[in-house]
C-alpha atoms as a PDB file:
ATOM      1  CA  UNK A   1      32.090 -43.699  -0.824  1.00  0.00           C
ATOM      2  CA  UNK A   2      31.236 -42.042   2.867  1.00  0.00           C
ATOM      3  CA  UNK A   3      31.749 -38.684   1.388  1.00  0.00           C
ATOM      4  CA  UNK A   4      29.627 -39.241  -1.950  1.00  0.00           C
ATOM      5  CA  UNK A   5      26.672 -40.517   0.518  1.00  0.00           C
ATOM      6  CA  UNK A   6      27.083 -37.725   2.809  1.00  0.00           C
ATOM      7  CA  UNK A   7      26.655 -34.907  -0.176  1.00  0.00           C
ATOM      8  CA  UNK A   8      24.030 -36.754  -1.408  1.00  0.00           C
ATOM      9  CA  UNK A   9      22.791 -37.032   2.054  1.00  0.00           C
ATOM     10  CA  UNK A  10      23.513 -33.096   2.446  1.00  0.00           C
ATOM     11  CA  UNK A  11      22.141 -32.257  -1.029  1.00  0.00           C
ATOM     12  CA  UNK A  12      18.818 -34.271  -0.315  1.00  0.00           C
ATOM     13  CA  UNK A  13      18.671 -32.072   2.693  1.00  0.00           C
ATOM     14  CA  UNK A  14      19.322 -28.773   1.423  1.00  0.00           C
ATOM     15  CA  UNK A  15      17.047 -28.473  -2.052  1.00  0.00           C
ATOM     16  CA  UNK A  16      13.877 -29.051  -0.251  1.00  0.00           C
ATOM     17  CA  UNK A  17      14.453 -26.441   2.477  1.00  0.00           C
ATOM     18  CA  UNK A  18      15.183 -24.061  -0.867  1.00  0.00           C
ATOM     19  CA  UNK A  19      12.140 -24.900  -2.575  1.00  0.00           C
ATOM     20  CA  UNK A  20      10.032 -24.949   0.862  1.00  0.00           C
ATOM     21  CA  UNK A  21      11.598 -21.151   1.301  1.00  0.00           C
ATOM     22  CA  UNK A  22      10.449 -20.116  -2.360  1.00  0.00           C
ATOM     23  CA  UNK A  23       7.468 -21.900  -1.800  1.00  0.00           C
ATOM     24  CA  UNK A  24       6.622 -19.597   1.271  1.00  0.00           C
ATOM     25  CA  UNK A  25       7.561 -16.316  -0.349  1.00  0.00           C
ATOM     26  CA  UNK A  26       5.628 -17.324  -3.241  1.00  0.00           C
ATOM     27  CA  UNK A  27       2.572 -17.730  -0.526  1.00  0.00           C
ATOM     28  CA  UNK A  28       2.985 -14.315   0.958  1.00  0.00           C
ATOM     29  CA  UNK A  29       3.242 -12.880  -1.951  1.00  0.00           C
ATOM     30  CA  UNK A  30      -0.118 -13.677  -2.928  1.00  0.00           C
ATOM     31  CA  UNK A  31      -1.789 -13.540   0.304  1.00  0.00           C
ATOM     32  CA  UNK A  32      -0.474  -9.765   0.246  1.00  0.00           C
ATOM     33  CA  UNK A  33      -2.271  -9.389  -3.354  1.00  0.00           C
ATOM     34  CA  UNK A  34      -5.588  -9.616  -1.447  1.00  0.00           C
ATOM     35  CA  UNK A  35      -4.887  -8.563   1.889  1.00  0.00           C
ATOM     36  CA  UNK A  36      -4.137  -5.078   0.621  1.00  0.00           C
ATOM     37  CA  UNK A  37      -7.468  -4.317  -0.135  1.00  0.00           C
ATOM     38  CA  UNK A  38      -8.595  -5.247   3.499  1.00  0.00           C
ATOM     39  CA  UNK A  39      -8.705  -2.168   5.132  1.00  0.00           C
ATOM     40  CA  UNK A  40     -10.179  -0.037   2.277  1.00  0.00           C
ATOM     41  CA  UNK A  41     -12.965  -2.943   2.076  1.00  0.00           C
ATOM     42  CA  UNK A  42     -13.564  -2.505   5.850  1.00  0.00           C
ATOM     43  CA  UNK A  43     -13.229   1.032   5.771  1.00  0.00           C
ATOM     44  CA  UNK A  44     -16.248   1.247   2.717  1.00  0.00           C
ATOM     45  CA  UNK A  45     -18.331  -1.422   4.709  1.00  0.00           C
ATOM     46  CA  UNK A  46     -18.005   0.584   7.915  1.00  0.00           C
ATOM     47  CA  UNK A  47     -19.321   3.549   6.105  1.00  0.00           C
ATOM     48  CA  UNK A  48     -22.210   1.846   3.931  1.00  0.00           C
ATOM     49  CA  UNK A  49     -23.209   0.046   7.327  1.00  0.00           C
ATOM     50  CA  UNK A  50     -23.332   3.613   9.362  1.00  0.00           C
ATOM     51  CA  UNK A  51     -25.053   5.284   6.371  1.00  0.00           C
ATOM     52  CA  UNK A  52     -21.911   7.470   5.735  1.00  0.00           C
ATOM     53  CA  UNK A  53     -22.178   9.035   2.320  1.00  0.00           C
ATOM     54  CA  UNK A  54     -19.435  11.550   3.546  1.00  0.00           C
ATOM     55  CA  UNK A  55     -17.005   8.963   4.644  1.00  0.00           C
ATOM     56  CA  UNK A  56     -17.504   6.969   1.310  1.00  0.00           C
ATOM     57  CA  UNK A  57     -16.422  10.239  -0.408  1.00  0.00           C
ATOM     58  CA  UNK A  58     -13.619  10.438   2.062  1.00  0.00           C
ATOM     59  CA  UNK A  59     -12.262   7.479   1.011  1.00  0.00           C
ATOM     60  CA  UNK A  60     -12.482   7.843  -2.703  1.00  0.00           C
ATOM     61  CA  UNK A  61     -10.703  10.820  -2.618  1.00  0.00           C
ATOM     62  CA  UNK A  62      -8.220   9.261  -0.489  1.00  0.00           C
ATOM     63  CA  UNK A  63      -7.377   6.084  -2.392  1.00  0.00           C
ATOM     64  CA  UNK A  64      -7.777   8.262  -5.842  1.00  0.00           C
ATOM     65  CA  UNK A  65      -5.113  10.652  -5.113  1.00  0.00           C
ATOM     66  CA  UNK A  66      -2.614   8.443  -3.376  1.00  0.00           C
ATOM     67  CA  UNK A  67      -3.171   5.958  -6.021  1.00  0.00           C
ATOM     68  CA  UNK A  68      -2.702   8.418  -8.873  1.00  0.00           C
ATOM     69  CA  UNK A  69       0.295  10.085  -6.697  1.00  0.00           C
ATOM     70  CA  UNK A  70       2.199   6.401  -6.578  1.00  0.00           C
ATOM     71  CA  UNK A  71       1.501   5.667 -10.385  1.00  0.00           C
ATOM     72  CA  UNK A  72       2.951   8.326 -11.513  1.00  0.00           C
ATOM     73  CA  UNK A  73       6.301   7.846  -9.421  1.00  0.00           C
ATOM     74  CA  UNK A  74       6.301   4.420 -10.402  1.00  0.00           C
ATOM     75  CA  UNK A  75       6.041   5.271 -14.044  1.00  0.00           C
ATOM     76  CA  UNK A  76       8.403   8.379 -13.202  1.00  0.00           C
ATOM     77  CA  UNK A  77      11.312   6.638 -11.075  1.00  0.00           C
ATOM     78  CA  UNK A  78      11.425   3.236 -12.812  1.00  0.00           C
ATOM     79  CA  UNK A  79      12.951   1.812  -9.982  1.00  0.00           C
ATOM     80  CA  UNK A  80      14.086  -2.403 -10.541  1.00  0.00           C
ATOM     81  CA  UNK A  81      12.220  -4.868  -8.464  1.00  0.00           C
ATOM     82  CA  UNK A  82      14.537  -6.774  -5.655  1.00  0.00           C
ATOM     83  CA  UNK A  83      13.208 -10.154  -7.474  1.00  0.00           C
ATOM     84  CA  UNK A  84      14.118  -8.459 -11.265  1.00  0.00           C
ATOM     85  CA  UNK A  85      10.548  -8.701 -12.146  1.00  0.00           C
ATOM     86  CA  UNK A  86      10.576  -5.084 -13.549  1.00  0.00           C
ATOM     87  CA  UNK A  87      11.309  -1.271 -12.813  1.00  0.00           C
ATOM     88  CA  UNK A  88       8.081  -0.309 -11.186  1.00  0.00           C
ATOM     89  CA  UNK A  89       9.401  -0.980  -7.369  1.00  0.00           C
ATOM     90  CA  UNK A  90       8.801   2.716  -5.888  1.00  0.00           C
ATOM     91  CA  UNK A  91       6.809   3.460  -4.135  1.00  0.00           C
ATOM     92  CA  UNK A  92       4.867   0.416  -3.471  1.00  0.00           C
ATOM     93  CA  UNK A  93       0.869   0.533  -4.338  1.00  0.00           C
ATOM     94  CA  UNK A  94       0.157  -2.429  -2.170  1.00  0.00           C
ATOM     95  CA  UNK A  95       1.398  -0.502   0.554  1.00  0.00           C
ATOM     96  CA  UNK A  96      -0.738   2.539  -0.231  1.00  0.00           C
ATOM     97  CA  UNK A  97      -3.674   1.162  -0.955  1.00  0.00           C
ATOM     98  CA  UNK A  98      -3.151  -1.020   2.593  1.00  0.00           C
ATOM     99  CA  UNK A  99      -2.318   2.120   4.481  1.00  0.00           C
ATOM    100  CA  UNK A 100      -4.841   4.469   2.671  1.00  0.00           C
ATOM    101  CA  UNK A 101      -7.895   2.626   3.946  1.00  0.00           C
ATOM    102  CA  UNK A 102      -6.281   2.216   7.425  1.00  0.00           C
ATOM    103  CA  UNK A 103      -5.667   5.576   7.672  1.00  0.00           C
ATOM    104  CA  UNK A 104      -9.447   6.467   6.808  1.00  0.00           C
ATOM    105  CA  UNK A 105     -10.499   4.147   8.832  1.00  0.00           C
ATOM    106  CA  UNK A 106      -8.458   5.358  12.004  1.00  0.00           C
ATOM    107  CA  UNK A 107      -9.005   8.923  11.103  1.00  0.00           C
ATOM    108  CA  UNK A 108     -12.963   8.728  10.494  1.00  0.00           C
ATOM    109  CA  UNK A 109     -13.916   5.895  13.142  1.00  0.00           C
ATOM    110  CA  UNK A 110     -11.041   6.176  15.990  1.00  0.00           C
ATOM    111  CA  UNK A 111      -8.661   3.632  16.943  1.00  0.00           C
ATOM    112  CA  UNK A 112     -10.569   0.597  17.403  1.00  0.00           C
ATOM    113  CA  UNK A 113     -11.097   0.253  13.915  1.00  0.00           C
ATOM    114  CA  UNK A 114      -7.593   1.811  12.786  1.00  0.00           C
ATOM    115  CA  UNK A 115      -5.483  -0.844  14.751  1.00  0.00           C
ATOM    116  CA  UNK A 116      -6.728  -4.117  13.308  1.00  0.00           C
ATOM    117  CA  UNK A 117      -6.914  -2.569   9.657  1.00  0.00           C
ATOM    118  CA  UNK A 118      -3.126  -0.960  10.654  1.00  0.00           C
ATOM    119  CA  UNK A 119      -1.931  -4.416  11.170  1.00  0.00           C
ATOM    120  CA  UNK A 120      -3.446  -6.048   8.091  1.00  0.00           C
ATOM    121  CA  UNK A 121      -1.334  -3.070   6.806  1.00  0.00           C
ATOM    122  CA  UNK A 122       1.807  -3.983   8.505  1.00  0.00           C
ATOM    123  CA  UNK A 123       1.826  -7.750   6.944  1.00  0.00           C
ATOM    124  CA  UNK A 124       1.258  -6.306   3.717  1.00  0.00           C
ATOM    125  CA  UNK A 125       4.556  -4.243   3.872  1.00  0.00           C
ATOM    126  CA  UNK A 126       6.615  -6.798   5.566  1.00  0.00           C
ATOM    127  CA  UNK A 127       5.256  -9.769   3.259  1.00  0.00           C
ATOM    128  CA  UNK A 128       6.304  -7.403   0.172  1.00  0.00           C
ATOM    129  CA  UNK A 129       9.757  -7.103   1.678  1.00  0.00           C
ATOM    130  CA  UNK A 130       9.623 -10.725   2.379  1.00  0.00           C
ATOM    131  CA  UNK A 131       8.965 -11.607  -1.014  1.00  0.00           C
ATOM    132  CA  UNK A 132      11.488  -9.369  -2.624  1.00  0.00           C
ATOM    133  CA  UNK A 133       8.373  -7.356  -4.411  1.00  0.00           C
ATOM    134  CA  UNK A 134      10.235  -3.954  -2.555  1.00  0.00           C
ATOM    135  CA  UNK A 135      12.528  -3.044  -0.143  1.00  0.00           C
ATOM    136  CA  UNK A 136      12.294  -0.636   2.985  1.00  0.00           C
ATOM    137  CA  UNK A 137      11.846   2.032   1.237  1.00  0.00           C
ATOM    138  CA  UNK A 138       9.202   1.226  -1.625  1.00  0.00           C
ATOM    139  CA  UNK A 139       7.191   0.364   1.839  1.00  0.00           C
ATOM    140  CA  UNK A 140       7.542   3.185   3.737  1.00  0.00           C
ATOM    141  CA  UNK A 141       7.129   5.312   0.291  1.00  0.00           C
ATOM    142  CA  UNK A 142       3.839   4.011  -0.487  1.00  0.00           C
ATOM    143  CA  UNK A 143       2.636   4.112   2.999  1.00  0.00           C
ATOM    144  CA  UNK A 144       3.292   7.644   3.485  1.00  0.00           C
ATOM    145  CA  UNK A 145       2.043   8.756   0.474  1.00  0.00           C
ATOM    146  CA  UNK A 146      -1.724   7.013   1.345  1.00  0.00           C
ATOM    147  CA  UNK A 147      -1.367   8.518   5.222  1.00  0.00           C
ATOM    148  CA  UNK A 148      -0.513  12.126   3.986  1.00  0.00           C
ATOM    149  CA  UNK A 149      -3.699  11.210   1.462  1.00  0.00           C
ATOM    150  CA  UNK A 150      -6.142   9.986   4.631  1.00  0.00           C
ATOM    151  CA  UNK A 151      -5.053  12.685   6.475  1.00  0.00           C
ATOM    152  CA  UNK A 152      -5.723  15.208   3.930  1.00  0.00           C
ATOM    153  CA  UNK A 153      -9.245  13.969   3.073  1.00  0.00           C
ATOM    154  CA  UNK A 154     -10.621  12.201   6.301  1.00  0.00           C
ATOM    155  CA  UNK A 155     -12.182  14.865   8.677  1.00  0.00           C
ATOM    156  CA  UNK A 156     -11.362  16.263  10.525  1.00  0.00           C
ATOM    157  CA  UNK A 157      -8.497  17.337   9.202  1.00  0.00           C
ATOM    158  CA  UNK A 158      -9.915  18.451   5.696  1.00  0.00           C
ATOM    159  CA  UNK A 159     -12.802  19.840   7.483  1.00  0.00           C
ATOM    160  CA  UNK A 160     -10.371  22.034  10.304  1.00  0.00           C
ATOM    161  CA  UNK A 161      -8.261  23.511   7.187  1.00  0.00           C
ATOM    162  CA  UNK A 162     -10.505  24.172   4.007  1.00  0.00           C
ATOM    163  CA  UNK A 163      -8.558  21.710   2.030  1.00  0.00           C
ATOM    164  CA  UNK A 164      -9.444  22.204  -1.920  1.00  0.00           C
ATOM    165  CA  UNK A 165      -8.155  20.068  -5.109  1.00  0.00           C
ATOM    166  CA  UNK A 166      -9.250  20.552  -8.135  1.00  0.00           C
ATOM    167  CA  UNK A 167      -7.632  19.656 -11.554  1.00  0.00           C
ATOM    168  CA  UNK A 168      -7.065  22.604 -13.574  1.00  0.00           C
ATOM    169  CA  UNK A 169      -5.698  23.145 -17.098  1.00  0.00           C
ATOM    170  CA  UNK A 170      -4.046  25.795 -18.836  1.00  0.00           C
ATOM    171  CA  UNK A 171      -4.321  27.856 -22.131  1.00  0.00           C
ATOM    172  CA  UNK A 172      -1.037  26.676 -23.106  1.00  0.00           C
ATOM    173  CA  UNK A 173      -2.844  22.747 -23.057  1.00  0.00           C
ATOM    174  CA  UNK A 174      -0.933  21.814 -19.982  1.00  0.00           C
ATOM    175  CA  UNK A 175      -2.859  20.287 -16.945  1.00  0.00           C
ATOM    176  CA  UNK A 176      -2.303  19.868 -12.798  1.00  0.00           C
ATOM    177  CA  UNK A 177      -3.686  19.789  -9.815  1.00  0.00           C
ATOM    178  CA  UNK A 178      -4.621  23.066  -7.623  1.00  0.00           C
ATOM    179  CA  UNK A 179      -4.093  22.716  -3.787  1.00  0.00           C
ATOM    180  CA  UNK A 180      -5.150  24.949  -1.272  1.00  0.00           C
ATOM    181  CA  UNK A 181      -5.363  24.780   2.449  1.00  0.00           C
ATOM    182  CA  UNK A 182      -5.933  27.727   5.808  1.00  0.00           C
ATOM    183  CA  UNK A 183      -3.605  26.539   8.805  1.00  0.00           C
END
């Protein structure tokens, strides 16, 4: 009877502490659904509030590239989901889009805006490892693509080099993207 009371006992225990866990992942899961877009959001109010048509451009080209860049990996590598959910895993767009407008902002407004928009960034790719959206490597994937991106398109960088994209197509009906750069 002792040992039927104390698995009950145990069990009673145990099952909450589960569903409080799930409960929690379920919470950062969402709460990294929004916070992704915090730093691009600050990093388009920065440059509406200092009259920055160039920076708004900046970022657009930033977040449009990476963006298209992780797509088309996701749709390419078909990678499964640590939860199941699906094969889209890498690289992880939360994480690009979260790093994309931290990079901008670092790279186009210096450090005092970077930092605070880099660790908005920083929960974003922990909380998707946390709630088995992506592993390490989805992260770090989708965060380098955006960084390359912001440091591609954010003076001065783009500026110091001549960077040029443009889309091209062929006779044959194929398309891609043309990349130049001076170093």
């Amino acid at each position: 009877m002792i040992k039927k009371l104390l698995i009950v006992t145990l069990l009673a225990i145990v099952m909450p502490m589960r569903s409080m866990a799930q409960q929690t992942a379920r919470v950062v899961d969402y709460s990294t659904d929004a916070a992704m877009f915090i730093p691009a959001a600050m990093g388009l109010g920065v440059a509406i509030y200092e009259g920055d048509t160039e920076g708004v451009v900046q970022l657009g080209k930033t977040l449009s590239v990476s963006t298209a860049v992780t797509y088309i990996l996701k749709y390419s590598v078909k990678k499964a989901r640590p939860d199941g959910a699906g094969f889209d895993a890498f690289p992880s767009n939360h994480c690009n889009f979260a790093f994309g407008g931290a990079t901008f902002l670092q790279r186009r407004y210096g450090w005092k805006w970077g930092v605070p928009a880099y660790l908005v960034s920083a929960y974003v790719a922990w909380g998707r490892i946390y709630a088995k959206k992506h592993d390490i490597w989805d992260v770090l994937a989708g965060a380098a693509i955006s960084v390359g991106s912001g440091f591609l398109f954010t003076t001065p960088f783009a500026k110091k080099h001549n960077v040029q994209l443009a889309p091209v197509v062929t006779s044959e009906g194929g398309c891609g993207v043309y990349f130049s750069m001076t170093l």
